[in-house]
Every structure is written in C-alpha cells, then in structure tokens.
C-alpha atoms as a PDB file:
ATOM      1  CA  UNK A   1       0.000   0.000   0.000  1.00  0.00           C
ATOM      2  CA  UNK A   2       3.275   2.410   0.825  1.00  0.00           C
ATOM      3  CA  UNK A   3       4.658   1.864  -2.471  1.00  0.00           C
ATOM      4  CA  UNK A   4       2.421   1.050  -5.019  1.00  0.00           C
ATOM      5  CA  UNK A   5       4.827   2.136  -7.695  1.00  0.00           C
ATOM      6  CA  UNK A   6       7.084  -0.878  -7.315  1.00  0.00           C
ATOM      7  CA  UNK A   7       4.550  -3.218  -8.112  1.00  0.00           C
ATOM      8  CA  UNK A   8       4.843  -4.539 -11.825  1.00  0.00           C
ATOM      9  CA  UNK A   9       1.188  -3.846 -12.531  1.00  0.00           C
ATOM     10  CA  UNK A  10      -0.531  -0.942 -11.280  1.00  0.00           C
ATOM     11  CA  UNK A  11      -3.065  -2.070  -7.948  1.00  0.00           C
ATOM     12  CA  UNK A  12      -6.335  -1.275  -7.564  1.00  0.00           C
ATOM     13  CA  UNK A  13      -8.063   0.103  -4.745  1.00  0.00           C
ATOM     14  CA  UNK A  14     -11.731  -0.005  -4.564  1.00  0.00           C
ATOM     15  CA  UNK A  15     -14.217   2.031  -2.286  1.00  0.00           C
ATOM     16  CA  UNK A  16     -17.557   1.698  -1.257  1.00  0.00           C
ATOM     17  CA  UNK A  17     -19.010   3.892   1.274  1.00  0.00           C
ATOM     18  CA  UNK A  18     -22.567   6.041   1.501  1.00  0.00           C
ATOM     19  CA  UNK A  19     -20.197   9.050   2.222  1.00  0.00           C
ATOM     20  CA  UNK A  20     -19.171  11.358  -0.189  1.00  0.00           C
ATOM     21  CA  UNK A  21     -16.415  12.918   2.063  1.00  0.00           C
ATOM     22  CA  UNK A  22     -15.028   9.795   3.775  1.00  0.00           C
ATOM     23  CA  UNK A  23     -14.720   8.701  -0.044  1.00  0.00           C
ATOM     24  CA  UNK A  24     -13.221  11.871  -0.854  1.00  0.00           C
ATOM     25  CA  UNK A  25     -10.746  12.111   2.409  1.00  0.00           C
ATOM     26  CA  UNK A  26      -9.465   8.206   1.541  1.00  0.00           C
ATOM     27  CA  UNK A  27      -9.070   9.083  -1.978  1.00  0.00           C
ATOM     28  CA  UNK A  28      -6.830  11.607  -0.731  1.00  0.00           C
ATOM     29  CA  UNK A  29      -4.556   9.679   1.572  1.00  0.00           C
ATOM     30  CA  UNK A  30      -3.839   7.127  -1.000  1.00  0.00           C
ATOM     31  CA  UNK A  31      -2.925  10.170  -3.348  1.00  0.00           C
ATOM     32  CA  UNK A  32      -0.245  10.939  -0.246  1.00  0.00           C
ATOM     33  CA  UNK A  33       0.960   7.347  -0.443  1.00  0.00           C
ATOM     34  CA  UNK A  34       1.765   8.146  -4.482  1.00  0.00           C
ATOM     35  CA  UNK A  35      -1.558   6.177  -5.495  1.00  0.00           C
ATOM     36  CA  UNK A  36      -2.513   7.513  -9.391  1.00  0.00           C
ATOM     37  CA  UNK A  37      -6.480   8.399  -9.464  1.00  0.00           C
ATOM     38  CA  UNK A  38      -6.776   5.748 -12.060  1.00  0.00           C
ATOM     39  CA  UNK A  39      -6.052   3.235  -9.382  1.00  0.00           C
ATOM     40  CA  UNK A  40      -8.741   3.795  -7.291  1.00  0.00           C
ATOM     41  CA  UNK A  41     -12.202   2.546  -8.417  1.00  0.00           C
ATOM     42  CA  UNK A  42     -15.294   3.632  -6.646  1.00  0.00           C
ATOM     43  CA  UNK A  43     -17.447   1.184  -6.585  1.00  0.00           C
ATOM     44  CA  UNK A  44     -20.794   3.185  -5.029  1.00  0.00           C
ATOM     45  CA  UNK A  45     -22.957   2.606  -2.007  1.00  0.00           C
ATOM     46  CA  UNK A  46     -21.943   0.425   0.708  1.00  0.00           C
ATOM     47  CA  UNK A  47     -23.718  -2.380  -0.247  1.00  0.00           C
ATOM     48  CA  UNK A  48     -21.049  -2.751  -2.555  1.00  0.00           C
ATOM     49  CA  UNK A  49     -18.331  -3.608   0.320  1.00  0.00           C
ATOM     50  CA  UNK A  50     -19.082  -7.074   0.488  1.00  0.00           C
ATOM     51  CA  UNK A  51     -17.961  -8.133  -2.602  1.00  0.00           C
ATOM     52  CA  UNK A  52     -14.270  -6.726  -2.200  1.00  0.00           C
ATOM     53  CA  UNK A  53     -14.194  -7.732   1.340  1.00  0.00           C
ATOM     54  CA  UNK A  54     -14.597 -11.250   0.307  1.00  0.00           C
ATOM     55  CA  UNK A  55     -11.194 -10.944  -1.893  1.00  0.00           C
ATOM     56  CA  UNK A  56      -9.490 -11.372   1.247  1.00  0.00           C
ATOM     57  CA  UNK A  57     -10.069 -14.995   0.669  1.00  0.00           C
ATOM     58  CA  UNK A  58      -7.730 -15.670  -1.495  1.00  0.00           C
ATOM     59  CA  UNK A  59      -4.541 -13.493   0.320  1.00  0.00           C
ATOM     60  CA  UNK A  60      -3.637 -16.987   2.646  1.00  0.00           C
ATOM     61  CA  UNK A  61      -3.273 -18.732  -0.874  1.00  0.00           C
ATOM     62  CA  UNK A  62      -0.955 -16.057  -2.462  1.00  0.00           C
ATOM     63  CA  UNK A  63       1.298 -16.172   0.265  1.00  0.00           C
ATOM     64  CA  UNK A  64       1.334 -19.975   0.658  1.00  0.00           C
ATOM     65  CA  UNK A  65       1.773 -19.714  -3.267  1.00  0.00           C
ATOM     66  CA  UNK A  66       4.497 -17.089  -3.298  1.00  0.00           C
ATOM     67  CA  UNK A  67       5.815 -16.109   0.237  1.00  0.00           C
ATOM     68  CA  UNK A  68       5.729 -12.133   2.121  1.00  0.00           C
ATOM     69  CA  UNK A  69       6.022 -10.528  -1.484  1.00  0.00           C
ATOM     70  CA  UNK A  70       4.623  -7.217  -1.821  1.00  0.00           C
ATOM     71  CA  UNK A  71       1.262  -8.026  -4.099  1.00  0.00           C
ATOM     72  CA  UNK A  72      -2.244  -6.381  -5.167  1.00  0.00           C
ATOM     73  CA  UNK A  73      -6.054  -7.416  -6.570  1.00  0.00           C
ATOM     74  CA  UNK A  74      -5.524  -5.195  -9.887  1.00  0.00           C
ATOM     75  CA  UNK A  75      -8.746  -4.351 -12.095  1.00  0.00           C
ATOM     76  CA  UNK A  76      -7.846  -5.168 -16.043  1.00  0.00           C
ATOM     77  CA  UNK A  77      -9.776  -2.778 -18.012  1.00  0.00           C
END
C-alpha cells in the first residue's frame, strides 16, 4: 500500500461507502501514499463492500503460493 509504484502492474483500490467525504478524504490519503487516481475505483454505495471484502479470501493462498512478497487485486480494463 506504501509503495504502489514498485509493483509490476498498477493495484487497484476499490471504495464503497454512503459518504461522499469519507470517499473523498481516503481518496486523498492514497494520493499521499503516491496512489494515481486511475487506481482507485469507486465502486458506489456500501452495499457494494461485500464483494471486495470477500477478496481477502484468497490473500492466505498467495502467500502460501508465493511467500511475504509485496502483491495487489488489480482491475484489467
């Protein structure tokens, strides 16, 4: 999350929230940790939440599969 630059493709960050300005302030503090705006994806209302949360699934495999490398979910568009 600190350096998203040194990852070999870009990460994604995705937000859900029902506030405008909680969106807006996190938005910002990934801008101060050198995140681009095309990295983050707002994703709308809360409701939305579950759906990434459940991504954390998969992290205990990627480690197993590849040991304590830096790593991110990226969005191919």
């Amino acid at each position: 999350m600190t350096a998203p630059e040194n990852l070999a493709v870009p990460p994604t960050a995705h937000l859900s929230g029902d506030d405008q300005n909680a969106k807006k302030t996190v938005t910002g503090l990934l801008g101060d940790l050198r995140w681009q705006p095309a990295w983050i994806e707002d994703l709308g209302g809360i409701t939305t939440a579950r759906a990434t949360e459940a991504m954390i699934l998969a992290v205990a495999h990627l480690l197993c599969r590849h040991g304590f490398k830096p790593f991110a979910v990226s969005l191919a568009r």
